[in-house]
C-alpha atoms as a PDB file:
ATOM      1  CA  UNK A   1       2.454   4.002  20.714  1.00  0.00           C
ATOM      2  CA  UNK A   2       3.908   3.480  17.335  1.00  0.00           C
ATOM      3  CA  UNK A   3       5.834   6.125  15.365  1.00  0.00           C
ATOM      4  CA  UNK A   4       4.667   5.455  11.739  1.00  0.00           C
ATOM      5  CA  UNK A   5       5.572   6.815   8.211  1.00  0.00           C
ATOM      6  CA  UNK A   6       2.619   6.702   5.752  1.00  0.00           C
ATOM      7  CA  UNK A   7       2.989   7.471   2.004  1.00  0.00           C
ATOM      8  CA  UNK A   8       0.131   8.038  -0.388  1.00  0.00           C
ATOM      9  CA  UNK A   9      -1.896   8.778   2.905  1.00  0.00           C
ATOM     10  CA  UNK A  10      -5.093  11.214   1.212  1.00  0.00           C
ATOM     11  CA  UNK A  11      -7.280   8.485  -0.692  1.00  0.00           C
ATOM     12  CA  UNK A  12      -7.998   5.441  -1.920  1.00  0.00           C
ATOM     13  CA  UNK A  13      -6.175   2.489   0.336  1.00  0.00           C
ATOM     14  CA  UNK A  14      -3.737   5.204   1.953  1.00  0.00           C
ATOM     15  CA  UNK A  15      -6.945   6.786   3.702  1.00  0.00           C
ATOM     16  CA  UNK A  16      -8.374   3.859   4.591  1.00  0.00           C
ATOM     17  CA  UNK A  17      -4.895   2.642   6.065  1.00  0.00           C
ATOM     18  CA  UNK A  18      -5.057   6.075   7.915  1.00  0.00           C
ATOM     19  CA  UNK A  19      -8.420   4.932   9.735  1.00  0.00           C
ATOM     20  CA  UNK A  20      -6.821   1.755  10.900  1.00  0.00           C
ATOM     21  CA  UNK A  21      -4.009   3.292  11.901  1.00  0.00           C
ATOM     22  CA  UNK A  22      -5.416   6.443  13.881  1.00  0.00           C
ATOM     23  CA  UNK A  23      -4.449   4.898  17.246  1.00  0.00           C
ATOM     24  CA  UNK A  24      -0.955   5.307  16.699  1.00  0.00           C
ATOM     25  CA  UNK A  25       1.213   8.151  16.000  1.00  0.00           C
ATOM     26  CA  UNK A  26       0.677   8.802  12.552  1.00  0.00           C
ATOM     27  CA  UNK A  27       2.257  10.804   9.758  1.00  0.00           C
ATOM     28  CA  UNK A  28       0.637  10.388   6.395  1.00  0.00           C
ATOM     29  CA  UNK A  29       2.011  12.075   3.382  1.00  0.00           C
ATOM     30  CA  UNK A  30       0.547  13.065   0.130  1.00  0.00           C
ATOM     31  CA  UNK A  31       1.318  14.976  -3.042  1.00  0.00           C
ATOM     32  CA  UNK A  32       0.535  17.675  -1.509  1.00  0.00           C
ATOM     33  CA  UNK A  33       3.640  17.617   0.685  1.00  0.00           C
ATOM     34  CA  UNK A  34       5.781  16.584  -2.609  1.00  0.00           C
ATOM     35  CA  UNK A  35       5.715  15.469  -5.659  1.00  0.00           C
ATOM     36  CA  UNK A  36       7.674  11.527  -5.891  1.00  0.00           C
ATOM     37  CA  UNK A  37       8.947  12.308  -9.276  1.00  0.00           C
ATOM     38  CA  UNK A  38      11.332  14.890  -7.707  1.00  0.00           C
ATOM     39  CA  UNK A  39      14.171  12.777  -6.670  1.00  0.00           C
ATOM     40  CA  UNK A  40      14.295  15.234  -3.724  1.00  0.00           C
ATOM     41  CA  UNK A  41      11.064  14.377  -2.476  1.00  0.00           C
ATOM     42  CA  UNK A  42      11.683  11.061  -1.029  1.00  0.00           C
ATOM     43  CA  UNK A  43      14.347  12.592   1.890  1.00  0.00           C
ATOM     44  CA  UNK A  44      12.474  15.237   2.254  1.00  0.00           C
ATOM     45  CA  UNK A  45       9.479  13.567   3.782  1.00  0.00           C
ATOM     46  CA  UNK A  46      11.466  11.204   5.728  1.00  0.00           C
ATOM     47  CA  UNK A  47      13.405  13.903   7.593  1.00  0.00           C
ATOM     48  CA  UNK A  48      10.277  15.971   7.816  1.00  0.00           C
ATOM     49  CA  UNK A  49       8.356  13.033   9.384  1.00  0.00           C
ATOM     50  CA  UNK A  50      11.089  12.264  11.222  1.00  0.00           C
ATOM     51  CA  UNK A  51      10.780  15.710  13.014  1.00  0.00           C
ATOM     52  CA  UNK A  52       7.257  15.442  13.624  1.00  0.00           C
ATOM     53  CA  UNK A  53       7.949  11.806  15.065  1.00  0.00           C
ATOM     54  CA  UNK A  54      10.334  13.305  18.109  1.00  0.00           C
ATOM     55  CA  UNK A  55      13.407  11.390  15.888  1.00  0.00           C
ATOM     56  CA  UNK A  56      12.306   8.073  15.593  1.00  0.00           C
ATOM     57  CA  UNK A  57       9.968   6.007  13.208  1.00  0.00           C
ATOM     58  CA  UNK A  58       9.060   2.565  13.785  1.00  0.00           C
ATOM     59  CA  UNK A  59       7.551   1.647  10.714  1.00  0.00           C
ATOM     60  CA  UNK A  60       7.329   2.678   7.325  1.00  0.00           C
ATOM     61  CA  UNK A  61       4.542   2.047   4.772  1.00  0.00           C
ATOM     62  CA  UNK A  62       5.440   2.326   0.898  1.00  0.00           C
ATOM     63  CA  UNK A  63       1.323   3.284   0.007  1.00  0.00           C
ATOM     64  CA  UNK A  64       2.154   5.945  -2.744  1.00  0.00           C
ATOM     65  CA  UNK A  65       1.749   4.790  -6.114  1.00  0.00           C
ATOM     66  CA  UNK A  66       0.561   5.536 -10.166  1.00  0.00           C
ATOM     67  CA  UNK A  67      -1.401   3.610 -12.136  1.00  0.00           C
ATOM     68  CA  UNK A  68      -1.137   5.641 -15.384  1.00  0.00           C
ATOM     69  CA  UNK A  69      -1.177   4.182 -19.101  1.00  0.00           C
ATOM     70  CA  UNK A  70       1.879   3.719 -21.139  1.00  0.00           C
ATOM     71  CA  UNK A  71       0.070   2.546 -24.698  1.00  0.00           C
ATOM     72  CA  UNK A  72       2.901   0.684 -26.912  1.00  0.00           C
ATOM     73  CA  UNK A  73       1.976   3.446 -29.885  1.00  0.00           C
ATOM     74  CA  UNK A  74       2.999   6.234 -28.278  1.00  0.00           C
ATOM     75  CA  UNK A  75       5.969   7.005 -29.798  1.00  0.00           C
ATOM     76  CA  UNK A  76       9.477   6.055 -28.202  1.00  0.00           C
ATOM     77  CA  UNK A  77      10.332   9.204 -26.147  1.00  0.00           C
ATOM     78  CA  UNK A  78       7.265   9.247 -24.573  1.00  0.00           C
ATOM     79  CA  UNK A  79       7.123   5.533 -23.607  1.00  0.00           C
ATOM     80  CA  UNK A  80      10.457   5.762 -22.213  1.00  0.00           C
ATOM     81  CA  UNK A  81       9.024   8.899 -20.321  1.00  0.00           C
ATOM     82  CA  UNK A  82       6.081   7.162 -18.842  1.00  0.00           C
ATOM     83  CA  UNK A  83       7.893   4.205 -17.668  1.00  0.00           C
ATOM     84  CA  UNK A  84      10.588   5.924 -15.754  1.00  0.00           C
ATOM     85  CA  UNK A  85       8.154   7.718 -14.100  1.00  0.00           C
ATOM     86  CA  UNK A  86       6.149   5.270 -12.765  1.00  0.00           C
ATOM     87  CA  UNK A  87       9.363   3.297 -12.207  1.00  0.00           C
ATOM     88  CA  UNK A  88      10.701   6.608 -10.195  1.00  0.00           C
ATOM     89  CA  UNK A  89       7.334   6.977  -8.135  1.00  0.00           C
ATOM     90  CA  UNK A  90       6.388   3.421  -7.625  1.00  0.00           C
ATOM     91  CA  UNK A  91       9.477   1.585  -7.355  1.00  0.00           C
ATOM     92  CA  UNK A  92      13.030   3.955  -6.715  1.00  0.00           C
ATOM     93  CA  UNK A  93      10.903   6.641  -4.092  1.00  0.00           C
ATOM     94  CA  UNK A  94       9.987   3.895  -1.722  1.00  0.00           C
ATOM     95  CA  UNK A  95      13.544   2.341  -2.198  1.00  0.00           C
ATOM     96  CA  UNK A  96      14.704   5.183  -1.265  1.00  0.00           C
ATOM     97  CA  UNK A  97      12.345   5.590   1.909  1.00  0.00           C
ATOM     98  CA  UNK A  98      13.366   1.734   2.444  1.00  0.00           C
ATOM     99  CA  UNK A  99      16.795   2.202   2.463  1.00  0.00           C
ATOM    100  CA  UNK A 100      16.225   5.466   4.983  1.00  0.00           C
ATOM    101  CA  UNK A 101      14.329   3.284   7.109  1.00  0.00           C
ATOM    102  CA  UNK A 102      16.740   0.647   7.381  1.00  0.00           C
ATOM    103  CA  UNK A 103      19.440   3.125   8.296  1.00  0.00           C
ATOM    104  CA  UNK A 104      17.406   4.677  11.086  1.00  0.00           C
ATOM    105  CA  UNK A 105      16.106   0.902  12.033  1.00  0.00           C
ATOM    106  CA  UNK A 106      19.740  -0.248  12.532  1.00  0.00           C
ATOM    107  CA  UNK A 107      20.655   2.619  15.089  1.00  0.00           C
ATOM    108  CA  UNK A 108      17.463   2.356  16.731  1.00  0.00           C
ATOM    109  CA  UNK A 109      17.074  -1.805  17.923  1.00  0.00           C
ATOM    110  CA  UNK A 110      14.678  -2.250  14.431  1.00  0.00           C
ATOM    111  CA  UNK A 111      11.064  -1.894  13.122  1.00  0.00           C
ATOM    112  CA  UNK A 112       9.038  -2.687  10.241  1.00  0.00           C
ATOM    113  CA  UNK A 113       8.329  -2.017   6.286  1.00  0.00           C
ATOM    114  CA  UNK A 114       5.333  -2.656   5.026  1.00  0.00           C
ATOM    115  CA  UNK A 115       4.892  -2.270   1.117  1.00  0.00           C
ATOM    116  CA  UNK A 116       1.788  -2.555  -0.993  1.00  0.00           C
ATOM    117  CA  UNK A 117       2.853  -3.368  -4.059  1.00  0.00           C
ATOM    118  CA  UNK A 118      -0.010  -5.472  -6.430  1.00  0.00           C
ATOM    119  CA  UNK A 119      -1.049  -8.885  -7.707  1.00  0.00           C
ATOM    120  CA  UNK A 120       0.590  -7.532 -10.897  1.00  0.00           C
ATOM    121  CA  UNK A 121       3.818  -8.121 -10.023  1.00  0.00           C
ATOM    122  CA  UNK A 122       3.185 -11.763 -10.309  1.00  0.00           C
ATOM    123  CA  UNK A 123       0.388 -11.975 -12.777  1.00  0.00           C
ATOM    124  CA  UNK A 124       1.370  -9.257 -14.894  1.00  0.00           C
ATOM    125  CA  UNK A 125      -0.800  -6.764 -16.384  1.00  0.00           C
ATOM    126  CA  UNK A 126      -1.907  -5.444 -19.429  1.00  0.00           C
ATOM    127  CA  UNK A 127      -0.402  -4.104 -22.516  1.00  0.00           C
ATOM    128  CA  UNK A 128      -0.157  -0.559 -21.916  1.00  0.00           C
ATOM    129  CA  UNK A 129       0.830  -0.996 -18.055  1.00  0.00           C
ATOM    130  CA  UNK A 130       3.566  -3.324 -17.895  1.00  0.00           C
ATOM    131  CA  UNK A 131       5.611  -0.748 -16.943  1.00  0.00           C
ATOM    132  CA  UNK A 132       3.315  -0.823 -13.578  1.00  0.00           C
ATOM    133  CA  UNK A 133       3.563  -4.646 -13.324  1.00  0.00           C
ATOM    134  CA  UNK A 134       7.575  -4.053 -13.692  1.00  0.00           C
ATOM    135  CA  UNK A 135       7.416  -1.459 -10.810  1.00  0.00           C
ATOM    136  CA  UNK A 136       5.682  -3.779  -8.490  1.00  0.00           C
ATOM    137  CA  UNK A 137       7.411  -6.633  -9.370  1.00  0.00           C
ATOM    138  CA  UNK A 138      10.940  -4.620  -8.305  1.00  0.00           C
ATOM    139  CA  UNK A 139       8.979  -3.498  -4.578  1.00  0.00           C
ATOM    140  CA  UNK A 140       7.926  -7.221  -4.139  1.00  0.00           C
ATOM    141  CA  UNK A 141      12.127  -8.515  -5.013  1.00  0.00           C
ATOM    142  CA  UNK A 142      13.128  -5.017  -2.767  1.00  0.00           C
ATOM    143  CA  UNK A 143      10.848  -5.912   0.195  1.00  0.00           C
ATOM    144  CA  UNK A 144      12.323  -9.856   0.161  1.00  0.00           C
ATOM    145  CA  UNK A 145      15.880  -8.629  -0.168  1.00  0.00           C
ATOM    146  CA  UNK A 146      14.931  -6.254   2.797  1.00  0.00           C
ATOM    147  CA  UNK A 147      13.754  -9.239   5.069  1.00  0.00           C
ATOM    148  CA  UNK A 148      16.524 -11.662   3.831  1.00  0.00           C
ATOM    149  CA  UNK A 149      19.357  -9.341   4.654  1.00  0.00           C
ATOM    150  CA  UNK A 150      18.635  -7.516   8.143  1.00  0.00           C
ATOM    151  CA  UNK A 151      16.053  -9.931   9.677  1.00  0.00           C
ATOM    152  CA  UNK A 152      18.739 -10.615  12.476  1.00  0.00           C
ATOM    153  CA  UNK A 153      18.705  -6.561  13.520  1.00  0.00           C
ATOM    154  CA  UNK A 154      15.174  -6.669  14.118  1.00  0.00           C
ATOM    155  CA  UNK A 155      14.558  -5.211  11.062  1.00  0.00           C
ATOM    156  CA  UNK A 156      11.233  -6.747   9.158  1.00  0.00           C
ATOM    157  CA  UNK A 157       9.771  -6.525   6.286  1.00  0.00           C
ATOM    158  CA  UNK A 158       6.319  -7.380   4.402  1.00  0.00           C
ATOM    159  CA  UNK A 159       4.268  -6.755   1.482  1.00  0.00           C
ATOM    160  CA  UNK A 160       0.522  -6.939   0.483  1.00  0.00           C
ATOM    161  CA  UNK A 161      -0.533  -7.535  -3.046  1.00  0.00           C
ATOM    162  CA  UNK A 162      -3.765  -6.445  -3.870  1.00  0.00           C
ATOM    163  CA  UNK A 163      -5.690  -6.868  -7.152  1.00  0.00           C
ATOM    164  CA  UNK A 164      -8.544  -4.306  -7.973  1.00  0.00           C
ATOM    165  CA  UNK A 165      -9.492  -2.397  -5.125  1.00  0.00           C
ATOM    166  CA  UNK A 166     -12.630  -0.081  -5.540  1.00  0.00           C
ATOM    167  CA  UNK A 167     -10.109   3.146  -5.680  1.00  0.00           C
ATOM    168  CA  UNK A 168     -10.656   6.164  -8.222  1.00  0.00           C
ATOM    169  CA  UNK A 169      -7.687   4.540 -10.358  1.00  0.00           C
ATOM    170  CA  UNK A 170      -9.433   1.040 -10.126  1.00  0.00           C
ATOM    171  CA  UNK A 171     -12.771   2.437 -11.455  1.00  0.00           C
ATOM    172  CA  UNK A 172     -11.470   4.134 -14.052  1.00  0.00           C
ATOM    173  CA  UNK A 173      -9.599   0.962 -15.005  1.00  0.00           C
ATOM    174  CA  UNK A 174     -12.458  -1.152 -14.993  1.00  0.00           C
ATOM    175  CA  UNK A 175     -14.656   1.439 -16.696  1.00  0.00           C
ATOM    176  CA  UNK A 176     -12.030   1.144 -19.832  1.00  0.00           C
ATOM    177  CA  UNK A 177     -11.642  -2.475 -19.964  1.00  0.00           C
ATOM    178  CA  UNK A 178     -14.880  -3.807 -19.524  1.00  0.00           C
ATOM    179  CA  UNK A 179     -15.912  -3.904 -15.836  1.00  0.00           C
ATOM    180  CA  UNK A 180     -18.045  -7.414 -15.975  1.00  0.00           C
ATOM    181  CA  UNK A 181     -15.730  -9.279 -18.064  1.00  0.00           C
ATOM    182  CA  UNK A 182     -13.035  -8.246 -15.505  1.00  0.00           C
ATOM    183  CA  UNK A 183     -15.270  -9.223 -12.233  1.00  0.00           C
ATOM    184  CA  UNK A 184     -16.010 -12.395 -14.241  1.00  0.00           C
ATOM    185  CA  UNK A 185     -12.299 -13.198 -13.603  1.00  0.00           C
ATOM    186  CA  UNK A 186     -12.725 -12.940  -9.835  1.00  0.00           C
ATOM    187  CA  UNK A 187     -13.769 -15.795  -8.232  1.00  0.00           C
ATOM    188  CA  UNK A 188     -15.404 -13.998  -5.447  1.00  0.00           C
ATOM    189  CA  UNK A 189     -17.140 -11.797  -7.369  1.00  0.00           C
ATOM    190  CA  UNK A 190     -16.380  -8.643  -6.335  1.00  0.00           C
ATOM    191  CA  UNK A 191     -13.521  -6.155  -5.738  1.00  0.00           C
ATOM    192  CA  UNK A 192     -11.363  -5.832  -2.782  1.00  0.00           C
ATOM    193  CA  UNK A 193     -12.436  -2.401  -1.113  1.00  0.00           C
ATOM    194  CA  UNK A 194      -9.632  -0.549   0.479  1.00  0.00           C
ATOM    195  CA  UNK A 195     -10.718  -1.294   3.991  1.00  0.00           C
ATOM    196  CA  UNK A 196     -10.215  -4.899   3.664  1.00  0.00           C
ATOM    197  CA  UNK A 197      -5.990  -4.170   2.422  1.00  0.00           C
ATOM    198  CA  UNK A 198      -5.795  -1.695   5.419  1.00  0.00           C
ATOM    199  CA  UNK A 199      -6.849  -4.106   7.938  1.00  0.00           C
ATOM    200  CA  UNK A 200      -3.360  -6.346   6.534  1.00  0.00           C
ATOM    201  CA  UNK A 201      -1.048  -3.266   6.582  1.00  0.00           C
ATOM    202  CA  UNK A 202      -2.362  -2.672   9.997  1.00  0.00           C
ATOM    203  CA  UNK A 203      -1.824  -6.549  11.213  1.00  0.00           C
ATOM    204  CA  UNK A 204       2.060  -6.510   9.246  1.00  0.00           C
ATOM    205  CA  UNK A 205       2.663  -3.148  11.175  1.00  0.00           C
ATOM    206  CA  UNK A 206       1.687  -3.737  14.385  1.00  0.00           C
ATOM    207  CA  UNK A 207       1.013  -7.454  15.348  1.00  0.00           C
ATOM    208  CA  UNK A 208       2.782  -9.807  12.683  1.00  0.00           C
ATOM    209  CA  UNK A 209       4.998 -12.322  13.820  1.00  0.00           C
ATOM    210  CA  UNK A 210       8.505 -11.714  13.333  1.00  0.00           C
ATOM    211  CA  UNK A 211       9.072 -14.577  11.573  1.00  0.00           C
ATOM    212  CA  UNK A 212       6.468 -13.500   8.912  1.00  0.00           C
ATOM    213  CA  UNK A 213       9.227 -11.574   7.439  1.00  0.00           C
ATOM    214  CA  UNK A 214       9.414 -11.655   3.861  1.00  0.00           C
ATOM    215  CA  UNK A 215       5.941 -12.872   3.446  1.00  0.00           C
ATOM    216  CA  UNK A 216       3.584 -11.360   0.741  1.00  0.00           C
ATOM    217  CA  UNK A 217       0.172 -10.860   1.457  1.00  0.00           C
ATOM    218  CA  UNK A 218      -2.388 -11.414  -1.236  1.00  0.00           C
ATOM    219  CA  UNK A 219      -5.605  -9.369  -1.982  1.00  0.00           C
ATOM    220  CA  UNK A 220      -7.385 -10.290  -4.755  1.00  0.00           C
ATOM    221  CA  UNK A 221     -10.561 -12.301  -4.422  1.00  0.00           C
ATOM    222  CA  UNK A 222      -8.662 -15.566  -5.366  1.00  0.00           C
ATOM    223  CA  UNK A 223      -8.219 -14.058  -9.120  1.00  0.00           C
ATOM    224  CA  UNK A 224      -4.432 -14.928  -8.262  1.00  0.00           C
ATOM    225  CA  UNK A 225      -3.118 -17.408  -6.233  1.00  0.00           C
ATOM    226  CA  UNK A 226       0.437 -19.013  -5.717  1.00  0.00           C
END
């Protein structure tokens, strides 16, 4: 059995990354058991899941995330606001869980990090969230850093990048830019539902190759590719 770390574990992808993860021995996390804007929070749940794991965790997954608007006329302050705390939640919380992991990874003969980050961080996104774009663009950089540097203790790393994916925060964004002009933009037609990015956290945490290291996954009905 694996010993795994879930963030952002209570809807959306993180549930359905639950489901295909039930086998194993599974800690999922939510707001409810801390908010990521506390810089506090971040240790907190790794020591606490680290407790409930019997001391050791064998993978991590970086799920937790905001998608919240940052319209360029609010006023300064509380641009500035919004971005560093999506930047905090999105981006420095699940370095700091990365940079936990790879401590406990090196004592412990390895494991794995698996971070879903978004097809934003390559396509960008729009006006009033490219502060979210930045934040995902910084976890797909982190998570190839991560693979560069300690591949040779065993320690791997992916990503997946997903576009849409029928989520409450995906609706609501489609709902308020114009849902069919945004499905026209995806070849396949449709959304990615979250089942479909759960079954690729599940392969990169259990199964992947190790020399998959480093590689980014992408989700997006073909509305991206590289």
């Amino acid at each position: 059995m694996t010993n795994i770390l879930l963030t952002g574990a209570s809807r959306g992808i993180g549930a359905a990354c639950v489901d295909a993860l039930k086998s194993q021995n599974l800690v999922g996390t939510s707001s409810a058991d801390g908010d990521l804007a506390d810089p506090a929070t971040p240790k907190k749940l790794w020591e606490s899941a680290l407790e409930r794991l019997g001391g050791r965790i064998d993978v991590l997954v970086n799920n937790a995330g905001v998608f919240e608007a940052a319209p360029v006329d609010l006023s300064h302050d509380e641009w500035v606001a919004q971005w560093e705390r999506t930047m905090r939640i999105n981006l420095t919380a699940s370095a700091e869980l990365c940079h936990l992991a790879v401590l406990h990874f090196q004592k412990n003969g390895g494991g794995r990090i698996v971070n879903v980050a978004s097809r934003a961080a390559y396509r960008g996104d729009s006006p009033a969230h490219w502060h979210y774009a930045a934040s995902k663009a910084g976890m797909v950089g982190m998570t190839k850093s991560i693979a560069r540097g300690f591949a040779r203790e065993n320690i791997l790393a992916f990503a997946v990048c997903p576009g849409f994916v029928m989520t409450g925060m995906a609706e609501d964004y489609l709902a308020s830019r114009g849902g069919d002009k945004l499905l026209a933009d995806i070849p396949l037609g449709r959304v990615a539902n979250p089942e479909e990015v759960a079954s690729a956290v599940r392969y990169l945490a259990l199964e992947a190759p190790a020399s998959m290291t480093g590689a980014i996954i992408d989700i997006n009905g073909a509305s991206y590719v590289r």
